[in-house]
C-alpha atoms as a PDB file:
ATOM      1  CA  UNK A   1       0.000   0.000   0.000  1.00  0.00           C
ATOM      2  CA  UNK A   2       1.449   3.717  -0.311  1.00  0.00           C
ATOM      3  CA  UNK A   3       0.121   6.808   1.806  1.00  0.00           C
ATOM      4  CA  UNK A   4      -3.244   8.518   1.688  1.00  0.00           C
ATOM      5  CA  UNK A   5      -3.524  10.890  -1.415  1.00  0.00           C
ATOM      6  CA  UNK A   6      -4.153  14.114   1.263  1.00  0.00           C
ATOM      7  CA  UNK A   7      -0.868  13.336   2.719  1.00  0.00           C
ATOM      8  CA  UNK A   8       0.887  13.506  -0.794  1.00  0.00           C
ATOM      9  CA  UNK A   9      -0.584  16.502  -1.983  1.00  0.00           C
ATOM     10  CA  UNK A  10      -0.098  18.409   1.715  1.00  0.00           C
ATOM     11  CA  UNK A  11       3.700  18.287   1.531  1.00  0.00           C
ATOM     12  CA  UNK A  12       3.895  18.633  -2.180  1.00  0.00           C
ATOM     13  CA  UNK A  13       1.306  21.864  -2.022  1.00  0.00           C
ATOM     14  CA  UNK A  14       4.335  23.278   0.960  1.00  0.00           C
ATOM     15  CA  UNK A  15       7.198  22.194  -0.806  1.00  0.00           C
ATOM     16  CA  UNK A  16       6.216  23.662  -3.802  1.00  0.00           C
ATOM     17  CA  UNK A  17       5.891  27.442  -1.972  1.00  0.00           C
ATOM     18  CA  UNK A  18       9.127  27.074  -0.849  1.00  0.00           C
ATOM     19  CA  UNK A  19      10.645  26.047  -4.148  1.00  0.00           C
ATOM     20  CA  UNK A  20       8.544  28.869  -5.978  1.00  0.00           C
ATOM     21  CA  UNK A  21      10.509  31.156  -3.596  1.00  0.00           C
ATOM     22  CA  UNK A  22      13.547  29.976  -4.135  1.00  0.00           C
ATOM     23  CA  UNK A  23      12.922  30.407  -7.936  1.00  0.00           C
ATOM     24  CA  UNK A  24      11.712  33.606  -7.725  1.00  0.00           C
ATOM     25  CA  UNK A  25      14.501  34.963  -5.721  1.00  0.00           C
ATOM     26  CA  UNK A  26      17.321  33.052  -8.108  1.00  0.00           C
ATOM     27  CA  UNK A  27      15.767  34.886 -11.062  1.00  0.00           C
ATOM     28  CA  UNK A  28      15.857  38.546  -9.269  1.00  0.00           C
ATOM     29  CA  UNK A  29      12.083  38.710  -8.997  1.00  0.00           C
ATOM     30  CA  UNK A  30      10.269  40.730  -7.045  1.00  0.00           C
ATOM     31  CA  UNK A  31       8.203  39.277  -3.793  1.00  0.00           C
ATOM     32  CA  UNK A  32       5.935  41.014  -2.201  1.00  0.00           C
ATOM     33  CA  UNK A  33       7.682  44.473  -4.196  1.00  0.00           C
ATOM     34  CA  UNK A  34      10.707  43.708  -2.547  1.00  0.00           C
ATOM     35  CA  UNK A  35      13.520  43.300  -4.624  1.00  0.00           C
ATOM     36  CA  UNK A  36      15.709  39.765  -5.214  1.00  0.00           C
ATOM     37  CA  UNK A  37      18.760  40.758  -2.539  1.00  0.00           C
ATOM     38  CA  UNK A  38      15.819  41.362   0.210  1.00  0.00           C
ATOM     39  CA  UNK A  39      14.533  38.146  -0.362  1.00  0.00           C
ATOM     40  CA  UNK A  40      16.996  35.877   1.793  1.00  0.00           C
ATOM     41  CA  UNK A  41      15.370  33.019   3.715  1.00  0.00           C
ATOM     42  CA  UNK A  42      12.378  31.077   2.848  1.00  0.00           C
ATOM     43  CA  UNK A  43      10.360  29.679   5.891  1.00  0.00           C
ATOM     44  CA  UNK A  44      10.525  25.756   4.986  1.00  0.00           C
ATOM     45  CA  UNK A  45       6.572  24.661   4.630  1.00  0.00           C
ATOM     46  CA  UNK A  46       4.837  27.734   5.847  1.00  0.00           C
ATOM     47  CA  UNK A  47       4.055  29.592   2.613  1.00  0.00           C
ATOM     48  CA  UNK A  48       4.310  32.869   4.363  1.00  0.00           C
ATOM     49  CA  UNK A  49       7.315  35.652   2.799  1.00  0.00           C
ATOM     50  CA  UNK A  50      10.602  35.100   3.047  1.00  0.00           C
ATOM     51  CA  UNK A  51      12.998  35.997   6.698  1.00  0.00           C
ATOM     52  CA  UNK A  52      15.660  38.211   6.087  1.00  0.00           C
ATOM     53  CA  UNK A  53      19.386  36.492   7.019  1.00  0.00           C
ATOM     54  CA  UNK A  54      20.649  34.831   4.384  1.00  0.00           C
ATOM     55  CA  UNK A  55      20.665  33.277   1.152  1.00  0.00           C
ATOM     56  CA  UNK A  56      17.870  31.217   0.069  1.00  0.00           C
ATOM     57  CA  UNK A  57      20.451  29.117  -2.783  1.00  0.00           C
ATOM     58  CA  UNK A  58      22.104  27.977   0.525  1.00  0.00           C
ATOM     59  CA  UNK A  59      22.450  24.047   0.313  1.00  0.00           C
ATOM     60  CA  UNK A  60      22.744  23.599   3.885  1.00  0.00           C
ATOM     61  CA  UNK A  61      19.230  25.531   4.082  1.00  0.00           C
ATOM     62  CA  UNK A  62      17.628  23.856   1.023  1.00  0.00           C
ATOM     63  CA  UNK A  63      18.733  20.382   2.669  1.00  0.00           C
ATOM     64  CA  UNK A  64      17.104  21.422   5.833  1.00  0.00           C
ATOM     65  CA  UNK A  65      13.857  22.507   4.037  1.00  0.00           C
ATOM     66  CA  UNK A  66      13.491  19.363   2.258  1.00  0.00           C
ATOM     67  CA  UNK A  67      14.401  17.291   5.250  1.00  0.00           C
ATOM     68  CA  UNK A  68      11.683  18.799   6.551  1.00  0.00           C
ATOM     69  CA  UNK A  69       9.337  17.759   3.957  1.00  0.00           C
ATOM     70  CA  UNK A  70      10.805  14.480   3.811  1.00  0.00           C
ATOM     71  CA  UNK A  71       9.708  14.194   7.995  1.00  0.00           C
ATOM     72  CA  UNK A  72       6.372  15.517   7.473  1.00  0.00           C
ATOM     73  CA  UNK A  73       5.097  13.105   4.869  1.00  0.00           C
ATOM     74  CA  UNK A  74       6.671  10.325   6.898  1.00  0.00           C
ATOM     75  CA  UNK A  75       4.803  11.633  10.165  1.00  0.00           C
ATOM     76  CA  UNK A  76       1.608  11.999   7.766  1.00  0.00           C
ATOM     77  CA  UNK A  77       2.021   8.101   6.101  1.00  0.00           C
ATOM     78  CA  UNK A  78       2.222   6.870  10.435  1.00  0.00           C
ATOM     79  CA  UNK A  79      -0.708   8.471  11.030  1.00  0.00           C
ATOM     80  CA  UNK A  80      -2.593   7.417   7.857  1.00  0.00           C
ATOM     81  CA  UNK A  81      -1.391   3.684   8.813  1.00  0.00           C
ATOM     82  CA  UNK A  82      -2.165   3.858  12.238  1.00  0.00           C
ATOM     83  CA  UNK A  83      -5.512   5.579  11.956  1.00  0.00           C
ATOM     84  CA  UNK A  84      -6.784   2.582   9.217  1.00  0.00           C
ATOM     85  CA  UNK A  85      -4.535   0.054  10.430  1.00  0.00           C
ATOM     86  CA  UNK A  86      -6.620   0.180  14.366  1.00  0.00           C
ATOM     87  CA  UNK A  87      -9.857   0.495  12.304  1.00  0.00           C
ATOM     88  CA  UNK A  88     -12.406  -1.890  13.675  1.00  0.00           C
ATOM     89  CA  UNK A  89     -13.783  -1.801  10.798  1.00  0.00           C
ATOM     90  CA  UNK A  90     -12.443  -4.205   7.520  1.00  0.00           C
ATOM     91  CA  UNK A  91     -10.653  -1.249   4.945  1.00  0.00           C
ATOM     92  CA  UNK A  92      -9.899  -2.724   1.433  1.00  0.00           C
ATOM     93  CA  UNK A  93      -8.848  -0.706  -1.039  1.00  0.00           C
ATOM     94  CA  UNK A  94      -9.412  -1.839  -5.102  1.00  0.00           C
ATOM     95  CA  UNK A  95      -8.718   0.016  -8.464  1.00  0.00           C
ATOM     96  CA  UNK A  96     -11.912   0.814 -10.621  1.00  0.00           C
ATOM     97  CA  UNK A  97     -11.738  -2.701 -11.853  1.00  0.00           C
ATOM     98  CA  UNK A  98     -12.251  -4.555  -8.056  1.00  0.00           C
ATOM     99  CA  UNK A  99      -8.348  -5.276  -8.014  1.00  0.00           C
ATOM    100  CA  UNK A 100      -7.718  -5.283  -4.595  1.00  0.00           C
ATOM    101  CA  UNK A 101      -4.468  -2.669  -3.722  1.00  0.00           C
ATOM    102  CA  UNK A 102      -4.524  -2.559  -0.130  1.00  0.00           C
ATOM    103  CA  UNK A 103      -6.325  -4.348   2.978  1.00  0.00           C
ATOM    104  CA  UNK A 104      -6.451  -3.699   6.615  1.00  0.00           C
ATOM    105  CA  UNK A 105      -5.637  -5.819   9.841  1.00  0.00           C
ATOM    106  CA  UNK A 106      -9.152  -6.213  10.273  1.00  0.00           C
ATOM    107  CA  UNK A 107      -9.997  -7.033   6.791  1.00  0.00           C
ATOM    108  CA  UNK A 108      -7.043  -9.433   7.201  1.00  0.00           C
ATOM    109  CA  UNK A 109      -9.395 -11.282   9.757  1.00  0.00           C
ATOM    110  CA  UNK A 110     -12.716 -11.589   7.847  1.00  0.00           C
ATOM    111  CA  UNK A 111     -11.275 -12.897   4.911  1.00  0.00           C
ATOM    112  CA  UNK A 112      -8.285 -14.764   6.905  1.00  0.00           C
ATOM    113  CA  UNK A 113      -5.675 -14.130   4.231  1.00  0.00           C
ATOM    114  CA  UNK A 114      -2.634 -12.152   4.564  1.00  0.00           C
ATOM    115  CA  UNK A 115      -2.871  -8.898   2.896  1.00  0.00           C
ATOM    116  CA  UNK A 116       0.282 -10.499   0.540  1.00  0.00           C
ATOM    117  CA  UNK A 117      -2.142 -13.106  -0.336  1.00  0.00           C
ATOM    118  CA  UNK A 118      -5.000 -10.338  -1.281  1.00  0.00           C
ATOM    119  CA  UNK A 119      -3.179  -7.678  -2.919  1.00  0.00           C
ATOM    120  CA  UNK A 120      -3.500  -7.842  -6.737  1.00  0.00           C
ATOM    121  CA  UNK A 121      -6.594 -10.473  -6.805  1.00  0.00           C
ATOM    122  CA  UNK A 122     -10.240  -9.405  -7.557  1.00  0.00           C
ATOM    123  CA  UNK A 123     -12.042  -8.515  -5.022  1.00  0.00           C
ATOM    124  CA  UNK A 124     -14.725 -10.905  -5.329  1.00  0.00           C
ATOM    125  CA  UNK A 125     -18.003  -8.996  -4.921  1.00  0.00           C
ATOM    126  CA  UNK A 126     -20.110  -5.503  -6.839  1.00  0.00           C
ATOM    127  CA  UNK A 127     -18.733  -2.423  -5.557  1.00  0.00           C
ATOM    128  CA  UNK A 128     -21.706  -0.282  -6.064  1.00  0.00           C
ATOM    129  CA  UNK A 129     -21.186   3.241  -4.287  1.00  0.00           C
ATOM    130  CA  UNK A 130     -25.026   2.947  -3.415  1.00  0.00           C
ATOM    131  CA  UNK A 131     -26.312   2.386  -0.015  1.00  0.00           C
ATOM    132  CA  UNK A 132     -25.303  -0.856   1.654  1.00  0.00           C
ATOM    133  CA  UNK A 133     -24.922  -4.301   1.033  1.00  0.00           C
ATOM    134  CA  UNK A 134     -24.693  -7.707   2.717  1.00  0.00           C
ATOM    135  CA  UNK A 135     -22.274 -10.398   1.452  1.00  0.00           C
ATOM    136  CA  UNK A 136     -21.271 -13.918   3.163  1.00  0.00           C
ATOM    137  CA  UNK A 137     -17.608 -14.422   3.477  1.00  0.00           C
ATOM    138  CA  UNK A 138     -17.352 -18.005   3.940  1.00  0.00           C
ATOM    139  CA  UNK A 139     -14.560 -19.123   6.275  1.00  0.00           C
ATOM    140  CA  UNK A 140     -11.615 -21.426   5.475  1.00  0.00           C
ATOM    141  CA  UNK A 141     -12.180 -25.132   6.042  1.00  0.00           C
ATOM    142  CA  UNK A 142     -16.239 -24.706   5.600  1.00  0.00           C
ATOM    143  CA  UNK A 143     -16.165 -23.564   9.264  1.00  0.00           C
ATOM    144  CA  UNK A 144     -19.435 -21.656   9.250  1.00  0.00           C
ATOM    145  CA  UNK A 145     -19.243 -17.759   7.297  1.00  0.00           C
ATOM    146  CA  UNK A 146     -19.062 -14.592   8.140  1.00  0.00           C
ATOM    147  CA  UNK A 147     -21.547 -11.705   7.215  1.00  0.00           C
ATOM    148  CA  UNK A 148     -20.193  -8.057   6.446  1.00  0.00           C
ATOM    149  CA  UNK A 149     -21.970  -5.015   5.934  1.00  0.00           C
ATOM    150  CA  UNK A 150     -20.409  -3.392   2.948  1.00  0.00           C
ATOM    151  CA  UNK A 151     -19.711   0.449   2.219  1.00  0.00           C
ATOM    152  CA  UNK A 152     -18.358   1.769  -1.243  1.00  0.00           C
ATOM    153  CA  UNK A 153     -17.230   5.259  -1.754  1.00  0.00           C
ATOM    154  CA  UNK A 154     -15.057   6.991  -4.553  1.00  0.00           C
ATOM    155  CA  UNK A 155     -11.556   7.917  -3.587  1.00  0.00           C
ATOM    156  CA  UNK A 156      -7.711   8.244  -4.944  1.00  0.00           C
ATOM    157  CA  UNK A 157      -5.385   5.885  -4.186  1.00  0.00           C
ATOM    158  CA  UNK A 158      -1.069   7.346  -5.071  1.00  0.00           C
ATOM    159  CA  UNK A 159      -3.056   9.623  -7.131  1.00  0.00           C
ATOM    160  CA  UNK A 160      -4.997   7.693  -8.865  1.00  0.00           C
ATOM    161  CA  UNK A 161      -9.102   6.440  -9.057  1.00  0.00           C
ATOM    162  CA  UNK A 162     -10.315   3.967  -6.926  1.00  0.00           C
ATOM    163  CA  UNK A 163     -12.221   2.484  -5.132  1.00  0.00           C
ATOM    164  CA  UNK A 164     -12.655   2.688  -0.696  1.00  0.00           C
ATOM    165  CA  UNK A 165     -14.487  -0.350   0.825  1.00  0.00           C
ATOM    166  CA  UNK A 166     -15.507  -1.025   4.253  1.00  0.00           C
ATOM    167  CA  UNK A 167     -16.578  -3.721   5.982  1.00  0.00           C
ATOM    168  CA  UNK A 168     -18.540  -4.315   9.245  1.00  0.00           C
ATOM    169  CA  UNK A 169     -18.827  -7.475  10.571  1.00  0.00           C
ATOM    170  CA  UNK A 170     -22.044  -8.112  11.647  1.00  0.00           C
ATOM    171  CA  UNK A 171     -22.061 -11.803  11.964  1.00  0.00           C
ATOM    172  CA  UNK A 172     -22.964 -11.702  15.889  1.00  0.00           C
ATOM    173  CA  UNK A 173     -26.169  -8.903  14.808  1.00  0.00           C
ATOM    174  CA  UNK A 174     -27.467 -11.546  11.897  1.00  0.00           C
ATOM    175  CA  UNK A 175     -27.315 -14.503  14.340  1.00  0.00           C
ATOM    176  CA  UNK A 176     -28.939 -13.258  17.048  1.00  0.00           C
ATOM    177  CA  UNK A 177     -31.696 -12.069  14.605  1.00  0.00           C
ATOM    178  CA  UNK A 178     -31.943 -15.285  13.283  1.00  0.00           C
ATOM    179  CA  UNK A 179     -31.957 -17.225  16.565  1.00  0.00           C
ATOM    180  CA  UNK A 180     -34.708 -14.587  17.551  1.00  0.00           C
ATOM    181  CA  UNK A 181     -36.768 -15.636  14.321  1.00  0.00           C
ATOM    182  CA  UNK A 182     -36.605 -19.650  15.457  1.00  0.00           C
ATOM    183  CA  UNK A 183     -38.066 -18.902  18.772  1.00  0.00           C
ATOM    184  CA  UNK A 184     -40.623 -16.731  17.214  1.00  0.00           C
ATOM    185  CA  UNK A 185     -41.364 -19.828  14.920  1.00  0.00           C
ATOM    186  CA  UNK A 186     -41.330 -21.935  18.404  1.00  0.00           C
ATOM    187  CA  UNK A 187     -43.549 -20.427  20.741  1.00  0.00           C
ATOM    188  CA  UNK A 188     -46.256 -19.809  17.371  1.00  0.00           C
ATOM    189  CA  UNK A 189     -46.094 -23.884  16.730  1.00  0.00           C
ATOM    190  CA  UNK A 190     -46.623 -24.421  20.984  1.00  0.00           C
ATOM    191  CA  UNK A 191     -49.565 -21.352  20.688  1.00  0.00           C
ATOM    192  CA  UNK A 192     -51.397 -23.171  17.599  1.00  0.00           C
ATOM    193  CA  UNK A 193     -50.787 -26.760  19.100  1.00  0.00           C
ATOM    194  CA  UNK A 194     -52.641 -25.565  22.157  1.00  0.00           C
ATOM    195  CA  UNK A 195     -55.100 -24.353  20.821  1.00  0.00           C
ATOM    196  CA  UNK A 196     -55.662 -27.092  18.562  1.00  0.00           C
ATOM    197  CA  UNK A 197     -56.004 -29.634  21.990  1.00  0.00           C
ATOM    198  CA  UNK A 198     -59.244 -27.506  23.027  1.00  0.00           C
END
């Protein structure tokens, strides 16, 4: 899997303010109608003007800046990963055509596959982005299924289309509704066989 799209386009949106001010100073432009030798230190991922000090073609300071950069999409990817990683929730991730791209620990679970084994397979069932839908995920070894409550929205994926799908299990919900539909069953068979012995 790679990072969320926001993540990407965050630090390249800052990185690219400080490298338009280090362009516009290296070609004598004017910024903010102060001329190019006033221009001397871009603030690294703040997009505000530049500090007076020193010069912005340093390559101590341009290492710096993109350090920077470099930390703060690396802080954003942990964050993405731990955020849908804890999910309760099964996340998979497809392309348009149902190819799965990335899975979740909990997703791992429901299907119990390794996310090596799903990666680059079909995903198996419709993703409609309407409403919700029930599917049966039977388990390994024909030990009984489970049922999952399934979400699809649109989303981007390393900047490209795809496809977001969660997945609630709701195999304990279906069971008790289904073990409160036998006794139902039950006590109208005892109700009709008494009254039948009047």
């Amino acid at each position: 899997g790679g990072p969320a799209t926001w993540c990407a386009t965050r630090e390249s949106t800052t990185l690219a303010q400080t490298l338009n001010w280090i362009a516009l100073a290296a070609r004598g432009s004017r910024v903010d109608g102060q001329p190019k030798n006033a221009v001397t230190n871009v603030s690294p991922g703040s997009g505000g003007p530049p500090v007076e000090g020193s010069d912005p073609l340093d390559p101590e300071r341009l290492q710096r800046a993109l350090e920077q950069h470099r930390l703060e999409l690396q802080e954003c990817r942990r964050r993405f990963h731990n955020v849908i990683e804890r999910a309760a929730d099964g996340i998979v991730i497809t392309n348009p055509d149902g190819v799965v791209r990335y899975v979740n620990a909990a997703a791992e679970r429901m299907f119990e596959r390794a996310a090596a084994e799903l990666t680059g397979q079909d995903f198996g069932f419709p993703l409609t982005a309407e409403g919700t839908t029930e599917i049966d995920i039977v388990r390994r070894g024909g030990g009984g299924r489970h049922v999952a409550e399934l979400r699809v929205a649109e989303a981007e994926w390393n900047g490209e289309p795809a496809r977001l799908v969660s997945m609630r299990d709701i195999t304990d919900r279906k069971e008790a509704e289904e073990q409160e539909r036998r006794l139902a069953l039950e006590r109208a068979a005892r109700q009709e066989a008494e009254r039948a012995q009047r």
